[in-house]
Protein backbone atom coordinates (compact mmCIF):
# COMPACT_ATOMS: atom_id res chain seq x y z
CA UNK A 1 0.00 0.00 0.00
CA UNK A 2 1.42 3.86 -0.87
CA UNK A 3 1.23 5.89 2.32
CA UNK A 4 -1.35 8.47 2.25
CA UNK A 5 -0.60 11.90 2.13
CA UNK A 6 -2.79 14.35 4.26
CA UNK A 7 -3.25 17.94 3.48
CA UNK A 8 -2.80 19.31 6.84
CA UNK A 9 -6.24 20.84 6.52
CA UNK A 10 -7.51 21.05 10.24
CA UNK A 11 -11.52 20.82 9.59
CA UNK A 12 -12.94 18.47 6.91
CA UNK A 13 -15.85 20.53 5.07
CA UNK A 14 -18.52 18.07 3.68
CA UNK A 15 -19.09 18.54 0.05
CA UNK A 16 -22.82 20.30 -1.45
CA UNK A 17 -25.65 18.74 -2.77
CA UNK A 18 -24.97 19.73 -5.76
CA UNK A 19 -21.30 19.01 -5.74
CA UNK A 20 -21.93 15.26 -4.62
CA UNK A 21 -24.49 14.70 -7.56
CA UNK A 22 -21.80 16.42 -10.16
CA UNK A 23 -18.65 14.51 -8.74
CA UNK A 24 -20.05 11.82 -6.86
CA UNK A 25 -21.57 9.55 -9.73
CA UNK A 26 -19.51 6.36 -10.99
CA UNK A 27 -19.77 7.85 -14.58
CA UNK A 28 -20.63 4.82 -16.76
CA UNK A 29 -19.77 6.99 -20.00
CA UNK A 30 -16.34 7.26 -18.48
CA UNK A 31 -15.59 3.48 -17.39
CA UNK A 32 -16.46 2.22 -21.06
CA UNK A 33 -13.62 3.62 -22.34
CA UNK A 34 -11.07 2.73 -20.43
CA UNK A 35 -9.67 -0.04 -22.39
CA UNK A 36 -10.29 -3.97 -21.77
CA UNK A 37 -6.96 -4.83 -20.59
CA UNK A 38 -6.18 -2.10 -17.94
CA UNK A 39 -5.22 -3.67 -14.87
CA UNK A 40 -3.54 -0.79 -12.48
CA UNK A 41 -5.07 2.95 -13.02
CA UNK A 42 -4.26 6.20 -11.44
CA UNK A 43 -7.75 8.17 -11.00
CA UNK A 44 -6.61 11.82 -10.81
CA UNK A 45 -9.32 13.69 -8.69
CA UNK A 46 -10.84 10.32 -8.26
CA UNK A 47 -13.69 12.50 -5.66
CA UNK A 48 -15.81 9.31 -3.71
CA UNK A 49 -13.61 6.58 -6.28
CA UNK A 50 -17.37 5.70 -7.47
CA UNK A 51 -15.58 5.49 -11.12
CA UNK A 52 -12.58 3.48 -9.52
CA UNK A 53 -14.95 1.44 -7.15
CA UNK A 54 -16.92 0.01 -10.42
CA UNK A 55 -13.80 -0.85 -12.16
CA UNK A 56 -12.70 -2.20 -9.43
CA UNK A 57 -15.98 -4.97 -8.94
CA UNK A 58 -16.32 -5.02 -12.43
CA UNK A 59 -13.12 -5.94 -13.89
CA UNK A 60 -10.86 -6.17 -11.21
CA UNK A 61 -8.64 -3.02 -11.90
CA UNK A 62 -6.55 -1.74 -9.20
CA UNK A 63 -7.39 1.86 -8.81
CA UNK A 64 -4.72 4.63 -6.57
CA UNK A 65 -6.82 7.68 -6.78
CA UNK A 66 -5.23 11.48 -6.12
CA UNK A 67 -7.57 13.86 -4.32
CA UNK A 68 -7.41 17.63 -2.52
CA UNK A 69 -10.69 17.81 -0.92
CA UNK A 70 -10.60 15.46 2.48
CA UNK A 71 -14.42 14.68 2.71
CA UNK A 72 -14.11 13.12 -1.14
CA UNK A 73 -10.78 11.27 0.20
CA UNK A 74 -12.35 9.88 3.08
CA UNK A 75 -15.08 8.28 0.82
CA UNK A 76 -12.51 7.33 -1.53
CA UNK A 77 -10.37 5.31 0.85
CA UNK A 78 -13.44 3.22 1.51
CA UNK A 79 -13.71 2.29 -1.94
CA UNK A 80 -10.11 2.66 -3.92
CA UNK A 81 -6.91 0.47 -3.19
CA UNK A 82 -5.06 3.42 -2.15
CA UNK A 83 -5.80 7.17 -1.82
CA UNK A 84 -3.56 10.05 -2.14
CA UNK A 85 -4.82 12.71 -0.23
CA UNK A 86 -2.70 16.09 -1.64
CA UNK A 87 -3.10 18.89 -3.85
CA UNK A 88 -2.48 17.38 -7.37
CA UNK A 89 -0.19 19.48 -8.74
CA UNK A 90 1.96 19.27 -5.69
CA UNK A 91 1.55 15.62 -5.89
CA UNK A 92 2.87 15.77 -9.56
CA UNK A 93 5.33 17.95 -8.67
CA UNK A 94 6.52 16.07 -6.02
CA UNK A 95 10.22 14.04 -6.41
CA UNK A 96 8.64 11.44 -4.14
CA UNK A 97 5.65 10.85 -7.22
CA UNK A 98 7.58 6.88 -7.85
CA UNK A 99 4.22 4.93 -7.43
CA UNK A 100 4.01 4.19 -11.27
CA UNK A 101 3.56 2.69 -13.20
CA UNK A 102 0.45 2.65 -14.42
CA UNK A 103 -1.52 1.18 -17.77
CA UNK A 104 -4.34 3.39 -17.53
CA UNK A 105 -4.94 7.21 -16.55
CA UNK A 106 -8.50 8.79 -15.57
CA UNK A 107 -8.83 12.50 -15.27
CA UNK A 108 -12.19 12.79 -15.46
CA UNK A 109 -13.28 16.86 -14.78
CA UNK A 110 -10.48 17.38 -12.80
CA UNK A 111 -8.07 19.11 -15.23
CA UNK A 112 -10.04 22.25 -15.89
CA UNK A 113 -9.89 22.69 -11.81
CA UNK A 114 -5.51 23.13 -11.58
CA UNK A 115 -3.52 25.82 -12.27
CA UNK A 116 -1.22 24.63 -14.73
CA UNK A 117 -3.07 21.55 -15.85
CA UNK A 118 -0.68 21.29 -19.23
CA UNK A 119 2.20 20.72 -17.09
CA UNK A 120 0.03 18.39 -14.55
CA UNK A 121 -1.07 16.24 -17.58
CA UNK A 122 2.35 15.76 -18.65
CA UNK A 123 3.87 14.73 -15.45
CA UNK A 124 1.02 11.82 -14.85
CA UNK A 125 1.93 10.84 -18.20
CA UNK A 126 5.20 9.75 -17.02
CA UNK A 127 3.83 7.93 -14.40
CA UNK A 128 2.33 5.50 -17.74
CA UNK A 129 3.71 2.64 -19.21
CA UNK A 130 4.60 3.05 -22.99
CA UNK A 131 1.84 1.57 -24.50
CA UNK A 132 -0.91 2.96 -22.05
CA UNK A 133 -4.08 4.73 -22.29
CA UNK A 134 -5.96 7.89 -20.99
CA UNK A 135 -9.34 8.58 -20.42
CA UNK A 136 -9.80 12.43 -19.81
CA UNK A 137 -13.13 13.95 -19.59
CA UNK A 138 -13.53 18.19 -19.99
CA UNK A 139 -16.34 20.62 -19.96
CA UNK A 140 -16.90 22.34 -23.29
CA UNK A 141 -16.49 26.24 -22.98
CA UNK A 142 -18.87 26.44 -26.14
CA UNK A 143 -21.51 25.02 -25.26
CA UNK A 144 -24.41 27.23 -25.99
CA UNK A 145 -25.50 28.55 -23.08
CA UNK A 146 -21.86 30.34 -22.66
CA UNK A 147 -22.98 32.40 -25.39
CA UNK A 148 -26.69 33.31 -23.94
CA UNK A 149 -24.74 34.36 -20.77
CA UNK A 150 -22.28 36.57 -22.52
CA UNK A 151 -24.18 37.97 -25.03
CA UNK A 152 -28.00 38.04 -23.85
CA UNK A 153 -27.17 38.41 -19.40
CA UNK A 154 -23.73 39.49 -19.81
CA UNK A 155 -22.56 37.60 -17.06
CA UNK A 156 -20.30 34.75 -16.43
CA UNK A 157 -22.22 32.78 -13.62
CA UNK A 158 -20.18 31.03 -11.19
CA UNK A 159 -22.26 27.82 -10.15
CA UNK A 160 -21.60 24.70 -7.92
CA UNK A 161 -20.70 22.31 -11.14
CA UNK A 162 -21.04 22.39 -14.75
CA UNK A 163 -19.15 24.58 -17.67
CA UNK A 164 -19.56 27.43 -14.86
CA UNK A 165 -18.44 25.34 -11.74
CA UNK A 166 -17.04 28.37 -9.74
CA UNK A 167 -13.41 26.38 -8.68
CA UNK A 168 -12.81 26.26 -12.51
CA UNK A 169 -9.41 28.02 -13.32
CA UNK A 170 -8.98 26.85 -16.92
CA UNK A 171 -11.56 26.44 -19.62
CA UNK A 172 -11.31 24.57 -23.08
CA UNK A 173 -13.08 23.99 -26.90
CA UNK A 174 -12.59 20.83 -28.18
CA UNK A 175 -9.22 22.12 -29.89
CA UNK A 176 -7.65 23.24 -26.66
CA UNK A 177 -8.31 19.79 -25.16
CA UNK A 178 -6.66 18.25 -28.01
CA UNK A 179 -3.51 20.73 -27.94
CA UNK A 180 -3.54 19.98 -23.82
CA UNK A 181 -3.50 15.94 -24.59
CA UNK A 182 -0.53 15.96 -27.62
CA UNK A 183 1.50 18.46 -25.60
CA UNK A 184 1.15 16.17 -22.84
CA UNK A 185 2.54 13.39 -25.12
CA UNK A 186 -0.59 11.83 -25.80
CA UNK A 187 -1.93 11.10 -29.53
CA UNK A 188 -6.20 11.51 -29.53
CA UNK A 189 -7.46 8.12 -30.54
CA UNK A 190 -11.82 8.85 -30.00
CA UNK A 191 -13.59 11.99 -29.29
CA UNK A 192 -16.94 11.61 -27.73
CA UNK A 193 -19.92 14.25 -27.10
CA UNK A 194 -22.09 14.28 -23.98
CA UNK A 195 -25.03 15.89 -25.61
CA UNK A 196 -27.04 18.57 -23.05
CA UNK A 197 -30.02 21.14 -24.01
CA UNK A 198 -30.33 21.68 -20.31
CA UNK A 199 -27.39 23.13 -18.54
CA UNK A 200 -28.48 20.70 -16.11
CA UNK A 201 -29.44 17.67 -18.29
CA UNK A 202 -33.08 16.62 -19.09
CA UNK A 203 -34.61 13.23 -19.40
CA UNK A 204 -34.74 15.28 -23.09
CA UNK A 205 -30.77 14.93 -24.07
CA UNK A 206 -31.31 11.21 -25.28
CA UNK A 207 -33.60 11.93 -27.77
CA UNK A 208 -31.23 14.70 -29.11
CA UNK A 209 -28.13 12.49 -29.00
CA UNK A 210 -28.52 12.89 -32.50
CA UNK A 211 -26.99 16.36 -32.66
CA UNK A 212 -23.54 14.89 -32.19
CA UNK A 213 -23.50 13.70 -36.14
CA UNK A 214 -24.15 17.67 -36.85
CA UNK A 215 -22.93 21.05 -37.80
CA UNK A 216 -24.30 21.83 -34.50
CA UNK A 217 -22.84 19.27 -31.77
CA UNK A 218 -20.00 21.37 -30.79
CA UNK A 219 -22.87 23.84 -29.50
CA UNK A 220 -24.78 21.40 -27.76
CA UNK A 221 -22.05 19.03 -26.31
CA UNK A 222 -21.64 19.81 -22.74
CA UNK A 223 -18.27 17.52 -21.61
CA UNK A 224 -16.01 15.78 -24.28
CA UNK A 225 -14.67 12.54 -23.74
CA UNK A 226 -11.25 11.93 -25.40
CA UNK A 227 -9.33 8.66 -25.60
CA UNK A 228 -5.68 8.73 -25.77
CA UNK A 229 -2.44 6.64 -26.08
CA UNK A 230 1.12 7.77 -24.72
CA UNK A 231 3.52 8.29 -27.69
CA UNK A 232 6.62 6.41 -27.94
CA UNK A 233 9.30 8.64 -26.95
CA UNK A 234 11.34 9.57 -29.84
CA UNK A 235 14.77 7.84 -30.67
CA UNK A 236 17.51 9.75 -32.94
């Protein structure tokens, strides 16, 4: 077992409502794509390790999930084989980061929450083994409601979760999340849309899932899903 590493944080704040519904779930949409053969897989803000507990009972992964906030790591440690409780960058950043490695990597809405999530990415890359796989999930900045917000309320709301989750520091189009994965050294193998016309989501979005084969799915997809293998590091 990895030691865990505490925070130092004195008080443990429980997490909202609406934060536990957004990052709480075990994301189904995420654990299909992580690929059949994973067996050991780093969860990077793994929250309650719902996504890591599944894979876990399902198909026998080993999951080591990273997480800041100490309520989510609690939960986690009930469900995950190991929990790293610590800011992730400073994790990343960390000399004593040797835990790797790993076959499989899940950031799953976690990126968009870091300071420097380029440089984040690309250190928990090199905790992979050559031939592994990503799974990294992002909100979409243009989605359409950013536009009603700017243009028609001219405001930028600042929420619990979703595209206007108040603790976001970064936000990204589907072009910026590719640039983010290849500089990371990660080549984009499968995009996939998570189709919204509710901010919120509506028993309504299936029956639109057909947007994502138009002109108009960038508009209406809410998160992207991107698959991605680590590059082969290049020989001279």
């Amino acid at each position: 077992m990895i030691a865990s590493m505490t925070s130092g944080l004195a008080s443990v704040r429980q997490p909202t409502e609406a934060r536990l519904r957004a990052y709480g779930g075990d994301r189904p949409e995420v654990r299909a794509l992580v690929p059949a053969g994973a067996r050991r897989m780093l969860d990077l803000g793994c929250a309650m390790g719902s996504v890591g507990e599944a894979l876990r009972r399902e198909r026998g992964i080993e999951v080591v999930g990273v997480e800041s906030d100490p309520a989510f790591a609690a939960a986690a440690r009930e469900r995950l084989d190991d929990v790293i409780e610590h800011d992730i960058e400073d994790f990343l950043d960390s000399p004593d980061r040797d835990i790797g490695p790993f076959d499989c990597l899940i950031a799953a809405d976690s990126l968009e929450h870091l300071r420097d999530p380029w440089t984040a990415l690309a250190r928990a890359v090199d905790l992979l083994e050559p031939q592994a796989h990503a799974v990294i999930s992002l909100p979409n900045v243009r989605f359409f409601e950013t536009f009603w917000q700017l243009a028609v309320r001219r405001t930028w709301p600042r929420r619990e979760q979703g595209v206007f989750d108040r603790t976001h520091l970064r936000w990204f189009t589907l072009s910026d999340a590719r640039e983010l994965l290849e500089g990371a050294g990660l080549e984009v193998t499968e995009v996939r849309r998570v189709i919204r016309v509710r901010p919120n989501g509506s028993r309504f979005d299936r029956r639109f899932a057909w947007l994502a084969h138009t002109p108009l799915r960038d508009l209406f997809a809410f998160q992207y899903l991107l698959v991605a293998a680590r590059r082969a590091p290049f020989r001279g």
